[in-house]
PDB file of N, CA and C in Angstrom:
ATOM      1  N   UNK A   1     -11.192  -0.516 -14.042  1.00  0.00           N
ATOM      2  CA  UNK A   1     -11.390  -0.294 -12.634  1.00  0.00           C
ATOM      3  C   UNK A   1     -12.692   0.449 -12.366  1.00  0.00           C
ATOM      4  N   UNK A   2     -13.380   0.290 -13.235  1.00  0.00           N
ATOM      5  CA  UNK A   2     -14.616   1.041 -12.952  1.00  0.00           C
ATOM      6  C   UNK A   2     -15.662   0.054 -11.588  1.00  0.00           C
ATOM      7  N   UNK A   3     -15.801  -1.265 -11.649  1.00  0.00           N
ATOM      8  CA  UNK A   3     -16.353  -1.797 -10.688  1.00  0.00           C
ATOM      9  C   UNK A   3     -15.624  -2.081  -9.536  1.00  0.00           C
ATOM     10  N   UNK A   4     -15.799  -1.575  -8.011  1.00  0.00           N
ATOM     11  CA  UNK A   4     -14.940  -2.219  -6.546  1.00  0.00           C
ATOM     12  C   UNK A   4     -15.739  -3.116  -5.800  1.00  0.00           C
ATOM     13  N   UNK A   5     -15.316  -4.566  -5.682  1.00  0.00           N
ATOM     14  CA  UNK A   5     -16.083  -4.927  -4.988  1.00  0.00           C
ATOM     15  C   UNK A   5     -15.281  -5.391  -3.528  1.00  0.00           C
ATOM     16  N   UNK A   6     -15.902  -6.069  -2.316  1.00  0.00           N
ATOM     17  CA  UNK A   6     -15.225  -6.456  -1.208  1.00  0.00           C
ATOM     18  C   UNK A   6     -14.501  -7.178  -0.930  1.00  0.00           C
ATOM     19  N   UNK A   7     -13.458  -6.509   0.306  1.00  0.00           N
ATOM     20  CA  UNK A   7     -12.171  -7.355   0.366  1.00  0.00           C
ATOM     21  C   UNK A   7     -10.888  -6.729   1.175  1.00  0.00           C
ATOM     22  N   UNK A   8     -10.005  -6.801   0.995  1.00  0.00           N
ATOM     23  CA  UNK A   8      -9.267  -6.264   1.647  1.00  0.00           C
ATOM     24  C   UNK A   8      -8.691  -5.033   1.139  1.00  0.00           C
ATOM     25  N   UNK A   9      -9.285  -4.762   0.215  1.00  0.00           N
ATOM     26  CA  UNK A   9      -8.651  -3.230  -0.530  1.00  0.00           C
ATOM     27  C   UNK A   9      -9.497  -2.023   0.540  1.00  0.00           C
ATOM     28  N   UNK A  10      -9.027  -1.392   0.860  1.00  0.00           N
ATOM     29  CA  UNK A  10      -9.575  -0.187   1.797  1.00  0.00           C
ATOM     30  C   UNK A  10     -10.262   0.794   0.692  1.00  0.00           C
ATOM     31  N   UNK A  11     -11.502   1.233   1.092  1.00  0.00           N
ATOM     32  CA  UNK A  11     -12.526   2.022   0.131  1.00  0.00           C
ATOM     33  C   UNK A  11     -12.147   3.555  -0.290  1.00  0.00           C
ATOM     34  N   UNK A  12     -10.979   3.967   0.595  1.00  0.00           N
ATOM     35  CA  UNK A  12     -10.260   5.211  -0.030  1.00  0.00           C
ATOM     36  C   UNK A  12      -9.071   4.983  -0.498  1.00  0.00           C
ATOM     37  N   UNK A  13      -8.685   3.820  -0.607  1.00  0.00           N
ATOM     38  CA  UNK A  13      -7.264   3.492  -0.896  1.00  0.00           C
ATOM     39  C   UNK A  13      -7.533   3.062  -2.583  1.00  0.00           C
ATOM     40  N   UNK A  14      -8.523   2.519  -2.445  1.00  0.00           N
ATOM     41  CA  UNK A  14      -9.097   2.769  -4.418  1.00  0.00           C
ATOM     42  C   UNK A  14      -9.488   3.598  -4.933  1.00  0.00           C
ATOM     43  N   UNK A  15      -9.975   4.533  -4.342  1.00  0.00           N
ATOM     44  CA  UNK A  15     -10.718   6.217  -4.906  1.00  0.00           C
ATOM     45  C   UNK A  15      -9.401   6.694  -5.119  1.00  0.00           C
ATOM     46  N   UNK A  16      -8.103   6.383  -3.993  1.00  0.00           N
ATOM     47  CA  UNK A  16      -7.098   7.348  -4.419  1.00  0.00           C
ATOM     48  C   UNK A  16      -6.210   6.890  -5.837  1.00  0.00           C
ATOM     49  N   UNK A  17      -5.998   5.420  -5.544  1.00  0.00           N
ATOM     50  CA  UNK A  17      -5.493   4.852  -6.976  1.00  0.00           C
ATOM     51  C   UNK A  17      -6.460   5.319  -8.151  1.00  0.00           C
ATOM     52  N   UNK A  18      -7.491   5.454  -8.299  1.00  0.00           N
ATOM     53  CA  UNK A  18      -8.348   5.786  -9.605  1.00  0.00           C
ATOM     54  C   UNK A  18      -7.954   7.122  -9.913  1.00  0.00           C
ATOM     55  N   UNK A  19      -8.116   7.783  -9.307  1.00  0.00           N
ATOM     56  CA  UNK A  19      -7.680   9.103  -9.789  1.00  0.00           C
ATOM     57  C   UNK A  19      -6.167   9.301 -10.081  1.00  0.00           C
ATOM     58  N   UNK A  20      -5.570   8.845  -9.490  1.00  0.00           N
ATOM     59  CA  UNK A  20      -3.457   8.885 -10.001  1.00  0.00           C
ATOM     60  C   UNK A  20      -3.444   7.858 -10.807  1.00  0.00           C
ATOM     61  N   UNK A  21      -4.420   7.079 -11.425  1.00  0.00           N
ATOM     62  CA  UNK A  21      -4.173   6.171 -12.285  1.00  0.00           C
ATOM     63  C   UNK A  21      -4.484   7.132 -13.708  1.00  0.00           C
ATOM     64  N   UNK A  22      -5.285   7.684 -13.587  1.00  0.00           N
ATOM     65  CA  UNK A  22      -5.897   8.966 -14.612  1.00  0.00           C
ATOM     66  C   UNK A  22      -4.553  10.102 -15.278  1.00  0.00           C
ATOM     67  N   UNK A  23      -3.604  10.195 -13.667  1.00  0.00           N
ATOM     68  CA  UNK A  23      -2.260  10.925 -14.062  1.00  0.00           C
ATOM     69  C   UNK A  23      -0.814  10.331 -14.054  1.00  0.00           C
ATOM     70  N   UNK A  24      -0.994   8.981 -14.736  1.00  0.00           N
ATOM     71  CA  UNK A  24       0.336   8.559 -14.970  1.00  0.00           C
ATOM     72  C   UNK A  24       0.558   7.110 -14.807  1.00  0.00           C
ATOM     73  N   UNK A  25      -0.287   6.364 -13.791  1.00  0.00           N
ATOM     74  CA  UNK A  25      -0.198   5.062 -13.215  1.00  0.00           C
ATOM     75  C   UNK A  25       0.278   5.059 -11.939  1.00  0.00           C
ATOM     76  N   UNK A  26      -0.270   3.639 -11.474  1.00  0.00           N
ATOM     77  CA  UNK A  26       0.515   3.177 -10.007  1.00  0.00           C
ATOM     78  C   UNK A  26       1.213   2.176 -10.308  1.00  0.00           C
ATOM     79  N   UNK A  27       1.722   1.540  -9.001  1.00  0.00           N
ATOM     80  CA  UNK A  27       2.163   0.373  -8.434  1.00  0.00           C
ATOM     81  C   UNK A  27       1.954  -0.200  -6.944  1.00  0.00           C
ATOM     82  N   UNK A  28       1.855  -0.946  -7.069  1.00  0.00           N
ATOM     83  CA  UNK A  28       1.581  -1.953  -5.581  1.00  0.00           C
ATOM     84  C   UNK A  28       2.324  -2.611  -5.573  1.00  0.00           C
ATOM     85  N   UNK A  29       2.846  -2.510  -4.315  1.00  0.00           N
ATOM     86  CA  UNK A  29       3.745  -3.376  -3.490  1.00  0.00           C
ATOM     87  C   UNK A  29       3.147  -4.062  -2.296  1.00  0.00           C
ATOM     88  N   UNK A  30       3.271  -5.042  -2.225  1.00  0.00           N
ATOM     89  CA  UNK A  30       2.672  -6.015  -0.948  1.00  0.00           C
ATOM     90  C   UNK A  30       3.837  -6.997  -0.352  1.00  0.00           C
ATOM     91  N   UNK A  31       4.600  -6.714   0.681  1.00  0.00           N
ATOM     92  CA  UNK A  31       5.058  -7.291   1.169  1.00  0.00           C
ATOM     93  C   UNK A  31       4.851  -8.298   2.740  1.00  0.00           C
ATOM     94  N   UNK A  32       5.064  -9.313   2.692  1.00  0.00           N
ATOM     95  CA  UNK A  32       4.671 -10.135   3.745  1.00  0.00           C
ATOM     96  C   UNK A  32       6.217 -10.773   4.926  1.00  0.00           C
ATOM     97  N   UNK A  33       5.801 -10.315   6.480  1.00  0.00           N
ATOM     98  CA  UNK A  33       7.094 -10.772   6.700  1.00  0.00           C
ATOM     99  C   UNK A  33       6.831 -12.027   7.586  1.00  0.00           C
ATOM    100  N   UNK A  34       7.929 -12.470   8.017  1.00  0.00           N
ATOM    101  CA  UNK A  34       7.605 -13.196   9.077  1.00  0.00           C
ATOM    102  C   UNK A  34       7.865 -12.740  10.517  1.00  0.00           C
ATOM    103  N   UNK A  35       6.874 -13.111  11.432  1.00  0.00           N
ATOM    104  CA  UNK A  35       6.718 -12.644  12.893  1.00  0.00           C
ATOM    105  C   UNK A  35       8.149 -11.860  12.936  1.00  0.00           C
ATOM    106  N   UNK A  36       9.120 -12.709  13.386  1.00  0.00           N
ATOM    107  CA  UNK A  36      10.073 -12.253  13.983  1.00  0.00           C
ATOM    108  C   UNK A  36      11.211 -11.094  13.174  1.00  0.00           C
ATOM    109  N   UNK A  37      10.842 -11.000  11.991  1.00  0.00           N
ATOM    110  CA  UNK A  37      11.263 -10.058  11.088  1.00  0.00           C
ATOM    111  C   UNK A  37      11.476  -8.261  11.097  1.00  0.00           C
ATOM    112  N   UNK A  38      10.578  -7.932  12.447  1.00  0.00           N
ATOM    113  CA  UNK A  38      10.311  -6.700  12.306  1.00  0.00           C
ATOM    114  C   UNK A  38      11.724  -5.703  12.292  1.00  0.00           C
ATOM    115  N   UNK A  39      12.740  -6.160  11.803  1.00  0.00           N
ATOM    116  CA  UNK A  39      13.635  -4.971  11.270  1.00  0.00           C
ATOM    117  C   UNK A  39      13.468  -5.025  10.348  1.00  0.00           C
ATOM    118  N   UNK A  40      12.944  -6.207   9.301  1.00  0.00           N
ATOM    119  CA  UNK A  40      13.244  -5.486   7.847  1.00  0.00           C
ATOM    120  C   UNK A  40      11.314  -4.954   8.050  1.00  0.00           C
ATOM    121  N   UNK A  41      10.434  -5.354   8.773  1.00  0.00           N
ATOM    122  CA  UNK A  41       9.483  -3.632   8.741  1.00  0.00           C
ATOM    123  C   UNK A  41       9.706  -2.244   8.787  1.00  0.00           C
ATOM    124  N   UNK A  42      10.912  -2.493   9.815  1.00  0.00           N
ATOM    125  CA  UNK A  42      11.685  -0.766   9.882  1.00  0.00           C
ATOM    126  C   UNK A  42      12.059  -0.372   8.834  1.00  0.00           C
ATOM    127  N   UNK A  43      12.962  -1.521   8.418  1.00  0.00           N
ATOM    128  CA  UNK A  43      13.606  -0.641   6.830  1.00  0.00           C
ATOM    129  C   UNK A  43      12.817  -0.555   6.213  1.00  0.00           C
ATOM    130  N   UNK A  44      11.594  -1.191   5.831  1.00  0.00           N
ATOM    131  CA  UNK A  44      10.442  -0.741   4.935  1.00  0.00           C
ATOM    132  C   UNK A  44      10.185   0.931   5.100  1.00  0.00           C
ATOM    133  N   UNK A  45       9.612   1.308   6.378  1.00  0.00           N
ATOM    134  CA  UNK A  45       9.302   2.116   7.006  1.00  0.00           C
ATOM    135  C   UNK A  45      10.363   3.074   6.249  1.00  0.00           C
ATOM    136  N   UNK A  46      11.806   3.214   6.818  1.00  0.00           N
ATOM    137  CA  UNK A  46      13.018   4.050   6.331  1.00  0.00           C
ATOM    138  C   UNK A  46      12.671   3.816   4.976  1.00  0.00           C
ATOM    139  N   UNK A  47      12.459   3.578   3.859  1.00  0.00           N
ATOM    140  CA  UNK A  47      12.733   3.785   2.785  1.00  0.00           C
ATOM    141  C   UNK A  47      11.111   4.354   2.400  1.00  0.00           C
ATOM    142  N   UNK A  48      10.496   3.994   2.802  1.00  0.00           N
ATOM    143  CA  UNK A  48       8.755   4.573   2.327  1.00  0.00           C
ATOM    144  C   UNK A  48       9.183   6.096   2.554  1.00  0.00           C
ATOM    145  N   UNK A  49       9.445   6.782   3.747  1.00  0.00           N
ATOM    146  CA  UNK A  49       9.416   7.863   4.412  1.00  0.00           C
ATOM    147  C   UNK A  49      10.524   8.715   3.249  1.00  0.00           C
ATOM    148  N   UNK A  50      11.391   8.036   2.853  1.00  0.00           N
ATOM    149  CA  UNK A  50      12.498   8.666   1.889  1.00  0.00           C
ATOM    150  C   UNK A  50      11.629   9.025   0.198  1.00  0.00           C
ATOM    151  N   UNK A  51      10.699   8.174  -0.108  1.00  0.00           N
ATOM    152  CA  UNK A  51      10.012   7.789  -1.277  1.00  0.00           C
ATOM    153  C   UNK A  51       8.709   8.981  -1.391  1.00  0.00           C
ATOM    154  N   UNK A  52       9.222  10.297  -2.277  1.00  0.00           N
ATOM    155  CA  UNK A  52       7.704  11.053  -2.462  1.00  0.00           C
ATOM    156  C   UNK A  52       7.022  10.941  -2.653  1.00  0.00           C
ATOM    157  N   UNK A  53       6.955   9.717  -3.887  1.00  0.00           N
ATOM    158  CA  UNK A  53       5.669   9.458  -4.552  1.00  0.00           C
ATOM    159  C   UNK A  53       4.789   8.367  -3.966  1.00  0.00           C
ATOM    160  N   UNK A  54       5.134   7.540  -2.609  1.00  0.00           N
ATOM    161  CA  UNK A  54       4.255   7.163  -2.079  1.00  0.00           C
ATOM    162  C   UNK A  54       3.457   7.590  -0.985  1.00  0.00           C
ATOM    163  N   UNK A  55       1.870   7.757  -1.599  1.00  0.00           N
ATOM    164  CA  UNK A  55       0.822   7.958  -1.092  1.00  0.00           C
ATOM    165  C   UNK A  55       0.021   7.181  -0.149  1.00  0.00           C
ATOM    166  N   UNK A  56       0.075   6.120   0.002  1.00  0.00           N
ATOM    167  CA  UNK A  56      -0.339   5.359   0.744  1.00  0.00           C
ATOM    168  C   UNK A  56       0.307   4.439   1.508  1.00  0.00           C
ATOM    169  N   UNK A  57      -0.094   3.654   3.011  1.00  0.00           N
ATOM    170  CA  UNK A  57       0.323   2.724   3.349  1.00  0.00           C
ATOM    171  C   UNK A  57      -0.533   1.577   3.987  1.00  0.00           C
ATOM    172  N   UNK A  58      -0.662   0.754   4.179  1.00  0.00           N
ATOM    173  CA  UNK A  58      -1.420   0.245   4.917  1.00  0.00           C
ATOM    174  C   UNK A  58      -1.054  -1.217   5.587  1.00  0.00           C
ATOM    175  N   UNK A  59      -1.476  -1.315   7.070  1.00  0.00           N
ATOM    176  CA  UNK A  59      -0.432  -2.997   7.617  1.00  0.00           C
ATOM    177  C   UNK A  59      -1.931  -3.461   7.769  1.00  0.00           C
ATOM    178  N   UNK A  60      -1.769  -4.936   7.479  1.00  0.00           N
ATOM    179  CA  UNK A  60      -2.560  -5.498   7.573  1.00  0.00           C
ATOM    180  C   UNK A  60      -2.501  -7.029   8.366  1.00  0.00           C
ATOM    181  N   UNK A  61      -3.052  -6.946   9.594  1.00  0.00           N
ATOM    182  CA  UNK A  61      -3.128  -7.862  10.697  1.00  0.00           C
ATOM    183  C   UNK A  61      -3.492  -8.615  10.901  1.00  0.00           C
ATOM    184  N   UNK A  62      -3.439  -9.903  10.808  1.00  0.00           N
ATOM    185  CA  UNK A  62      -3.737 -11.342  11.241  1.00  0.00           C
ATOM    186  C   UNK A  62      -4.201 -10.909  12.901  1.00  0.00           C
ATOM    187  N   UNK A  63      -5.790 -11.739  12.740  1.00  0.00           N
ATOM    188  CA  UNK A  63      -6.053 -11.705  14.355  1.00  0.00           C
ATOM    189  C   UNK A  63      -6.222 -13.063  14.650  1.00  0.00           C
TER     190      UNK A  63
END
């Protein structure tokens, strides 16, 4: 992971993985819903908020 190049990875959202990768490892999760789905976004939401060790989040929007 020494080279980042462009894309949809957010430019602090890799500075932060590099460094917690240094103390233990990550994981990524990418989930995709469909339009009309947004309760299971909530429960995403409810269970992230329960979860310490996640540091990050990010939604990413179709325009």
């Amino acid at each position: 992971m020494s080279k980042v190049g462009t894309g949809l990875l957010h430019e602090a959202l890799v500075s932060v993985v590099m460094d917690r990768w240094k103390t233990g490892g990550v994981v990524a999760l990418y989930v995709e819903f469909m339009p009309s789905r947004h309760e299971l976004s909530l429960a995403i939401d409810k269970w992230a908020a329960s979860e310490p060790g996640i540091f990050w989040k990010q939604y990413l929007v179709l325009a």
